[in-house]
N, C-alpha and C. Protein backbone atom coordinates (compact mmCIF):
# COMPACT_ATOMS: atom_id res chain seq x y z
N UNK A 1 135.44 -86.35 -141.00
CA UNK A 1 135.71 -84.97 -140.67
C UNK A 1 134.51 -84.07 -141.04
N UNK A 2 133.76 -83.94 -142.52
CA UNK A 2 132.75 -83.47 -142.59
C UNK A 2 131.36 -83.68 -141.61
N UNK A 3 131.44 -85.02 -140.90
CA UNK A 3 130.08 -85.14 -139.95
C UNK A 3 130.62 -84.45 -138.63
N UNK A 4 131.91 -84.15 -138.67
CA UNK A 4 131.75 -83.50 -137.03
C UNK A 4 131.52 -81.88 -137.55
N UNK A 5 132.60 -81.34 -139.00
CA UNK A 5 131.98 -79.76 -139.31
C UNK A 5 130.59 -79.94 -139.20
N UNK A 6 129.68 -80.83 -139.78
CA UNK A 6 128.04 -80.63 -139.78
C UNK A 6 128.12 -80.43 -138.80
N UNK A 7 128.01 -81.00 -137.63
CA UNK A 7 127.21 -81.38 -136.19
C UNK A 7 127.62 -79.81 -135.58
N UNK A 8 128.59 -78.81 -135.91
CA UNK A 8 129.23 -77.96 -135.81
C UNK A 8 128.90 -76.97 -136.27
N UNK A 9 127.70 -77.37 -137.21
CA UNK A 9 127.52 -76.05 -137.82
C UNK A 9 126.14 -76.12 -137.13
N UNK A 10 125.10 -77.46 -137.02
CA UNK A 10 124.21 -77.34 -136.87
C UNK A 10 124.06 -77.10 -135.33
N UNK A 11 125.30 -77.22 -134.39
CA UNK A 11 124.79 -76.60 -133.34
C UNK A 11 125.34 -75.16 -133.25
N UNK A 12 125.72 -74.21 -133.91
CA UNK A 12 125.78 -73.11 -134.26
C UNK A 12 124.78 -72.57 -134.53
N UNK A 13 123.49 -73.05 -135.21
CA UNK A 13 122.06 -72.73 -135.85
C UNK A 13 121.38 -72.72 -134.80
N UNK A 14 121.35 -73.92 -134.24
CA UNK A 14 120.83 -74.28 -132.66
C UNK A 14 120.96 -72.68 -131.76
N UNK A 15 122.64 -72.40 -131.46
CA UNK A 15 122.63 -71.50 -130.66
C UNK A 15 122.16 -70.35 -131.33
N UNK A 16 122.32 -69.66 -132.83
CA UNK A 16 121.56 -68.82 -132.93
C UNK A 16 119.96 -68.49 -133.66
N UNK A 17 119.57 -69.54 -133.26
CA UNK A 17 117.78 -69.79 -133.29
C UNK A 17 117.05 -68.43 -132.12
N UNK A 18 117.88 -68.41 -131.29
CA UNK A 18 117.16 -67.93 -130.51
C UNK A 18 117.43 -66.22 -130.57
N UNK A 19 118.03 -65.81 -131.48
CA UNK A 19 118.12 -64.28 -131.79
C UNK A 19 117.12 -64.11 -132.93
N UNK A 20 116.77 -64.88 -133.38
CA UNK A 20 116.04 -64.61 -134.79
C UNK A 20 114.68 -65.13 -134.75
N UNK A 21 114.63 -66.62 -133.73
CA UNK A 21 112.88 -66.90 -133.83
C UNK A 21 112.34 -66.99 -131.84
N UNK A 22 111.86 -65.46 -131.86
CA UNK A 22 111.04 -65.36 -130.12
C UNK A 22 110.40 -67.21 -129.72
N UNK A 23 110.58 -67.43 -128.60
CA UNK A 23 110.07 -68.64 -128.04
C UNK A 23 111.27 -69.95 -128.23
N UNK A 24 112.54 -69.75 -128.59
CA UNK A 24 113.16 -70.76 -128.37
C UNK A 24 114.64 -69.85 -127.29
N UNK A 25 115.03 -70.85 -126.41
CA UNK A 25 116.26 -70.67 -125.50
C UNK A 25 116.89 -71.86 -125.45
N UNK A 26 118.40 -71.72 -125.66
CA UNK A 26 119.87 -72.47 -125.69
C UNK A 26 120.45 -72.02 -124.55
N UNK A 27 120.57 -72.56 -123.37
CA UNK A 27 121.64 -72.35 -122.06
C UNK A 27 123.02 -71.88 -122.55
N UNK A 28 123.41 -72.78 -122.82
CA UNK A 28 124.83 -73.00 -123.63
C UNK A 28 125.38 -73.62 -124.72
N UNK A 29 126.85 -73.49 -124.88
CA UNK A 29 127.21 -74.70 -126.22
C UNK A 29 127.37 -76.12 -126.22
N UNK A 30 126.82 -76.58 -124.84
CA UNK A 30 127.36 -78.12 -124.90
C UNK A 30 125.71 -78.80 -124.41
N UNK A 31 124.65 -77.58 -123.93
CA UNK A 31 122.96 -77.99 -124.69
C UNK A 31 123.09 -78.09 -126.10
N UNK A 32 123.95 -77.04 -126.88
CA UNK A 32 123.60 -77.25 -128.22
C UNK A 32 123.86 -78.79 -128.81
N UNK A 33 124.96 -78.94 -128.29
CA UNK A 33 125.87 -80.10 -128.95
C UNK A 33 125.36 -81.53 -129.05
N UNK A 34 124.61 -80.93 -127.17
CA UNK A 34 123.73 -82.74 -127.30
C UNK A 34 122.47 -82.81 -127.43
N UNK A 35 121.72 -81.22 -127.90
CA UNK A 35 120.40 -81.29 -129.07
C UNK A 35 120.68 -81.79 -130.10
N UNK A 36 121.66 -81.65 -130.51
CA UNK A 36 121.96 -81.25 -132.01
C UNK A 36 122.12 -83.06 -132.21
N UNK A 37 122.90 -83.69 -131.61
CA UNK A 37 123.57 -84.84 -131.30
C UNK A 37 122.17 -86.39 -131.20
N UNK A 38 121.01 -85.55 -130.41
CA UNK A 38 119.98 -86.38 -130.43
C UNK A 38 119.07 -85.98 -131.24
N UNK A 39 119.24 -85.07 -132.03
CA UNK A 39 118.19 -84.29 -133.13
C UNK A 39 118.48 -85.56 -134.33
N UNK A 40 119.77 -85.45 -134.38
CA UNK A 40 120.19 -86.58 -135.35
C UNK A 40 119.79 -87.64 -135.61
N UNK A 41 119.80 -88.24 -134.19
CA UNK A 41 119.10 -90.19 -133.66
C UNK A 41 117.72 -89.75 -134.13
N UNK A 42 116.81 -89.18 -133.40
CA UNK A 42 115.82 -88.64 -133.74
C UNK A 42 115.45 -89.00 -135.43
N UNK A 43 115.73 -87.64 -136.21
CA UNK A 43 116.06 -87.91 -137.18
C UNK A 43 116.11 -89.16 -138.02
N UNK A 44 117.02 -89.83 -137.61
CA UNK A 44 117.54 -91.09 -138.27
C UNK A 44 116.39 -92.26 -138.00
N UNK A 45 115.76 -92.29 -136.65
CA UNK A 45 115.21 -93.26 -136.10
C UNK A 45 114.04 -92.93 -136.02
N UNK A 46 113.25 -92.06 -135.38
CA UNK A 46 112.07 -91.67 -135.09
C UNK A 46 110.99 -91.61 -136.52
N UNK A 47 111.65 -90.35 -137.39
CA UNK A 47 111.42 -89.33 -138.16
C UNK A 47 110.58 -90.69 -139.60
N UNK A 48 111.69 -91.23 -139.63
CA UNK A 48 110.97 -92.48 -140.90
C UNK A 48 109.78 -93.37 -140.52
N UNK A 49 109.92 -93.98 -139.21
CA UNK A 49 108.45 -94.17 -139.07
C UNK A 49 107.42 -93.56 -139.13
N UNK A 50 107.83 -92.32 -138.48
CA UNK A 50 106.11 -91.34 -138.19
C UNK A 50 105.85 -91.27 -140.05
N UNK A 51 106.77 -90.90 -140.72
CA UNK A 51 106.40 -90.43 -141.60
C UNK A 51 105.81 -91.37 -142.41
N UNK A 52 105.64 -92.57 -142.49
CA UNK A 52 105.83 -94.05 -142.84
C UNK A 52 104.25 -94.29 -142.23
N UNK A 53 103.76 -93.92 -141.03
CA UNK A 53 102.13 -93.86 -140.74
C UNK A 53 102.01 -92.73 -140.72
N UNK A 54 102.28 -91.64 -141.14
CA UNK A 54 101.33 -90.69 -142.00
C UNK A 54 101.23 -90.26 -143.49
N UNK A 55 101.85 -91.76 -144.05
CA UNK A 55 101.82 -91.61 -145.32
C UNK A 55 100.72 -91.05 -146.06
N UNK A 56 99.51 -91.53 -145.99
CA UNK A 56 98.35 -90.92 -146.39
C UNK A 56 97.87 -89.62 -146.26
N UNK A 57 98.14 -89.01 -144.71
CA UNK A 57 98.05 -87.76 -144.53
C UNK A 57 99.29 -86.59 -145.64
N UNK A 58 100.15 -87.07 -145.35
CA UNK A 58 101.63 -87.00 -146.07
C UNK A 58 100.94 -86.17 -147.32
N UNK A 59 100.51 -87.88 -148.10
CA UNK A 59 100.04 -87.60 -149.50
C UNK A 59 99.05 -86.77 -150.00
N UNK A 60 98.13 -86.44 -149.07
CA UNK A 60 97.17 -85.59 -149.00
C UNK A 60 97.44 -84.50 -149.40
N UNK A 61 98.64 -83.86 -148.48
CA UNK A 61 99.17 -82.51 -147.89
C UNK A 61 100.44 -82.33 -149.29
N UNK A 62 100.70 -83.21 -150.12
CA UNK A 62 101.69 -83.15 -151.08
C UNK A 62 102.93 -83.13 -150.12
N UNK A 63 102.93 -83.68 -149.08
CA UNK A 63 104.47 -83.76 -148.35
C UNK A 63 104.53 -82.64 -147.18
N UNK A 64 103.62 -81.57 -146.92
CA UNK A 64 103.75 -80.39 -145.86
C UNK A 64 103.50 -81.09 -144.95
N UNK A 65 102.86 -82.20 -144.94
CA UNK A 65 102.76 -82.82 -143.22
C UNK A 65 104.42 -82.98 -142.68
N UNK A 66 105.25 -83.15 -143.75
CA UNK A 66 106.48 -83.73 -143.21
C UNK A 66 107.43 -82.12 -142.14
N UNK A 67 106.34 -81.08 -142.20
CA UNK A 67 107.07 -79.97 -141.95
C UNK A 67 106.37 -80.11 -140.42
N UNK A 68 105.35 -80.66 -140.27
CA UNK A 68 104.64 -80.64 -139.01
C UNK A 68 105.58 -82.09 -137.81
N UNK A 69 105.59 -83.15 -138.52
CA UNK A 69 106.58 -84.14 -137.94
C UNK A 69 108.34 -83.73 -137.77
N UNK A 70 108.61 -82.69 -138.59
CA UNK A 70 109.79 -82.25 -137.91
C UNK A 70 109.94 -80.81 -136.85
N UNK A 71 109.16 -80.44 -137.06
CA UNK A 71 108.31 -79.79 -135.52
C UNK A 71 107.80 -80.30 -134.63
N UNK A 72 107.66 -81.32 -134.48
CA UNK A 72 107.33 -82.56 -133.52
C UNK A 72 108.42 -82.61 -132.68
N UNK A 73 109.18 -83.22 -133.65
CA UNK A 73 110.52 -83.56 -133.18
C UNK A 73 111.10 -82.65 -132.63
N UNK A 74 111.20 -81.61 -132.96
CA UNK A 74 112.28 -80.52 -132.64
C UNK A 74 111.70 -80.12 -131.05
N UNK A 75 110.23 -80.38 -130.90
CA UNK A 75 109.62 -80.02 -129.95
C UNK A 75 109.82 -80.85 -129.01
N UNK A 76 110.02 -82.32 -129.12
CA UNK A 76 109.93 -82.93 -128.15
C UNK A 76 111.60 -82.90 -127.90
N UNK A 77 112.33 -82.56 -128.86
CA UNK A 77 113.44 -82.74 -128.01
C UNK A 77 113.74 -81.38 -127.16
N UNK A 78 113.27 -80.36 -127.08
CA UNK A 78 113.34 -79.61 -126.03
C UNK A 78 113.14 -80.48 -124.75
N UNK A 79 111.99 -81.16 -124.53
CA UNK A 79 111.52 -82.23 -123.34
C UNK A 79 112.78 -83.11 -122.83
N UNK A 80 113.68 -83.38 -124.28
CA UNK A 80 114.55 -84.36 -123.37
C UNK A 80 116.07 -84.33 -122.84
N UNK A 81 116.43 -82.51 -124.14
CA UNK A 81 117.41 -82.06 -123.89
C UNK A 81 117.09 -80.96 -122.77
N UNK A 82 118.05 -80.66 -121.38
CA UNK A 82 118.19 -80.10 -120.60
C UNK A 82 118.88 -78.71 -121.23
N UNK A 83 118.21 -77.81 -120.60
CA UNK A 83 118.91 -76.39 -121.39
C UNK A 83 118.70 -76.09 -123.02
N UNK A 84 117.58 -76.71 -123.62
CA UNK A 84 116.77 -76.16 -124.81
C UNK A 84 115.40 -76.14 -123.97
N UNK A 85 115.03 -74.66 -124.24
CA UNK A 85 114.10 -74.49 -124.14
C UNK A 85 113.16 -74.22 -125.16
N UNK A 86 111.68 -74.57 -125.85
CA UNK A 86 110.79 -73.49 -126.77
C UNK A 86 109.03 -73.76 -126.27
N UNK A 87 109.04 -72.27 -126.66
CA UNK A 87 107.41 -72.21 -126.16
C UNK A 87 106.32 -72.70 -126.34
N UNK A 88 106.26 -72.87 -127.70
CA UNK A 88 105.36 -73.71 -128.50
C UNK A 88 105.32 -74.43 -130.07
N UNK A 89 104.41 -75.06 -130.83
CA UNK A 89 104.36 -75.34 -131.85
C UNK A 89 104.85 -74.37 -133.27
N UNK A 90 104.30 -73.27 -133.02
CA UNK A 90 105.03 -72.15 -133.98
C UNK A 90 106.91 -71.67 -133.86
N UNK A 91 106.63 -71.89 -132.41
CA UNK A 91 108.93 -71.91 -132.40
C UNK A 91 109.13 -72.95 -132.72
N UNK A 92 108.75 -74.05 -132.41
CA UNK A 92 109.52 -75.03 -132.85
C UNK A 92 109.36 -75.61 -134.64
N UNK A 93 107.98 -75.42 -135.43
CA UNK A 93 108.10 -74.46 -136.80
C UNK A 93 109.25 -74.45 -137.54
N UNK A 94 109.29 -72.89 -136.50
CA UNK A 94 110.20 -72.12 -137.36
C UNK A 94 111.81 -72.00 -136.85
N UNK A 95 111.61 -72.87 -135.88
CA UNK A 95 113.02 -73.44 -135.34
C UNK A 95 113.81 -74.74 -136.46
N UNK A 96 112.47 -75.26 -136.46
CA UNK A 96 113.10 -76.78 -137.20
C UNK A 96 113.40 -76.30 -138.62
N UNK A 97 112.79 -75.47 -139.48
CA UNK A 97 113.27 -74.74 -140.64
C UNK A 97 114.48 -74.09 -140.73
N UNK A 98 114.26 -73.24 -139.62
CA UNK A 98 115.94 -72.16 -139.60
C UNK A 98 116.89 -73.49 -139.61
N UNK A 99 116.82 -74.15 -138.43
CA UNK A 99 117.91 -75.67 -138.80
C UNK A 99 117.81 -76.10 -139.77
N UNK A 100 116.77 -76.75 -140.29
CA UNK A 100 117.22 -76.80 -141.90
C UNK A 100 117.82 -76.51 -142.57
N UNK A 101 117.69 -75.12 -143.26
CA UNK A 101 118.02 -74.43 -144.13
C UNK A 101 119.36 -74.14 -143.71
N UNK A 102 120.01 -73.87 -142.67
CA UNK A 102 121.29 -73.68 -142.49
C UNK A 102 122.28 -74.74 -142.70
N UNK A 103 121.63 -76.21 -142.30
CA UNK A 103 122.21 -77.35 -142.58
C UNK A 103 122.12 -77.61 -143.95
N UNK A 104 120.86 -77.54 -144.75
CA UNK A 104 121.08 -77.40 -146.19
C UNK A 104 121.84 -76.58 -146.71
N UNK A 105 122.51 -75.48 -146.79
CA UNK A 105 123.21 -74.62 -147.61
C UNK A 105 124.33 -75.06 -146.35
N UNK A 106 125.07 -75.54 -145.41
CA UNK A 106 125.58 -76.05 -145.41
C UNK A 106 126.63 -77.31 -145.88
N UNK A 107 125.01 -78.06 -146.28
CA UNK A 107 125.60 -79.49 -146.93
C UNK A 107 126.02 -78.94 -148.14
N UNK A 108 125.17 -78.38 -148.81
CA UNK A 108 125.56 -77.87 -150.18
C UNK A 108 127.26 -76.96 -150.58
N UNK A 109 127.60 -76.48 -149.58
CA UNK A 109 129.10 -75.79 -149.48
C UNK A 109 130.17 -77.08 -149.25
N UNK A 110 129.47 -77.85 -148.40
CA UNK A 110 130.76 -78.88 -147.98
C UNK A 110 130.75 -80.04 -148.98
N UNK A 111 129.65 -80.01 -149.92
CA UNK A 111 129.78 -80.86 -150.98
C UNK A 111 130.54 -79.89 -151.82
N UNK A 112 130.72 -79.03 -152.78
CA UNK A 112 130.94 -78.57 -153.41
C UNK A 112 132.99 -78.43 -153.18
N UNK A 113 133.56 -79.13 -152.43
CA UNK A 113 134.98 -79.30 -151.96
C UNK A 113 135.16 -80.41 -152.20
């Protein structure tokens, strides 16, 4: 029950990304659902390798590279989800953060029950 409230909240963030950071567009709620839905796979699958060969860079950067590989991501899944749109590297930034942070103080409320 808690992974469908997440997926619920985080496509809530999804839809309102685009009042708060210029250069990202959400069609509707069921683009959100299956961004949000492959943000996850993504996530789960993609996200550990890259980070896994840019370990060194990684270590360099004390871990800020890992803010650039989830702007990656967030970017390319505009490309594969239909009806997310964003303009460039800086929306998608500060797109993949706003998701963050909402999903973090998220997780943090639904743990705390």
């Amino acid at each position: 029950m808690k992974i469908l409230i997440k997926w619920l909240i985080a496509s809530g963030a999804l839809l309102a990304a685009p009042y708060i950071i210029p250069g990202i567009s959400v069609s509707n709620f069921y683009a959100a659902l299956i961004a949000t839905l492959v943000l996850g796979v993504l996530s789960v699958t993609v996200k550990p390798l890259l980070v896994l060969l840019t370990l060194p860079i990684n270590m360099l950067t004390l871990g800020l590279f890992t803010l650039v590989i989830n702007a990656a991501i967030f970017w390319f899944l505009a490309t594969v989800v239909k009806g997310l749109e964003i303009d460039g590297f800086v929306a998608a930034l500060l797109g993949s953060l706003f998701v963050s942070a909402v999903l973090f103080v998220a997780n943090k409320a639904l743990d705390r029950e």
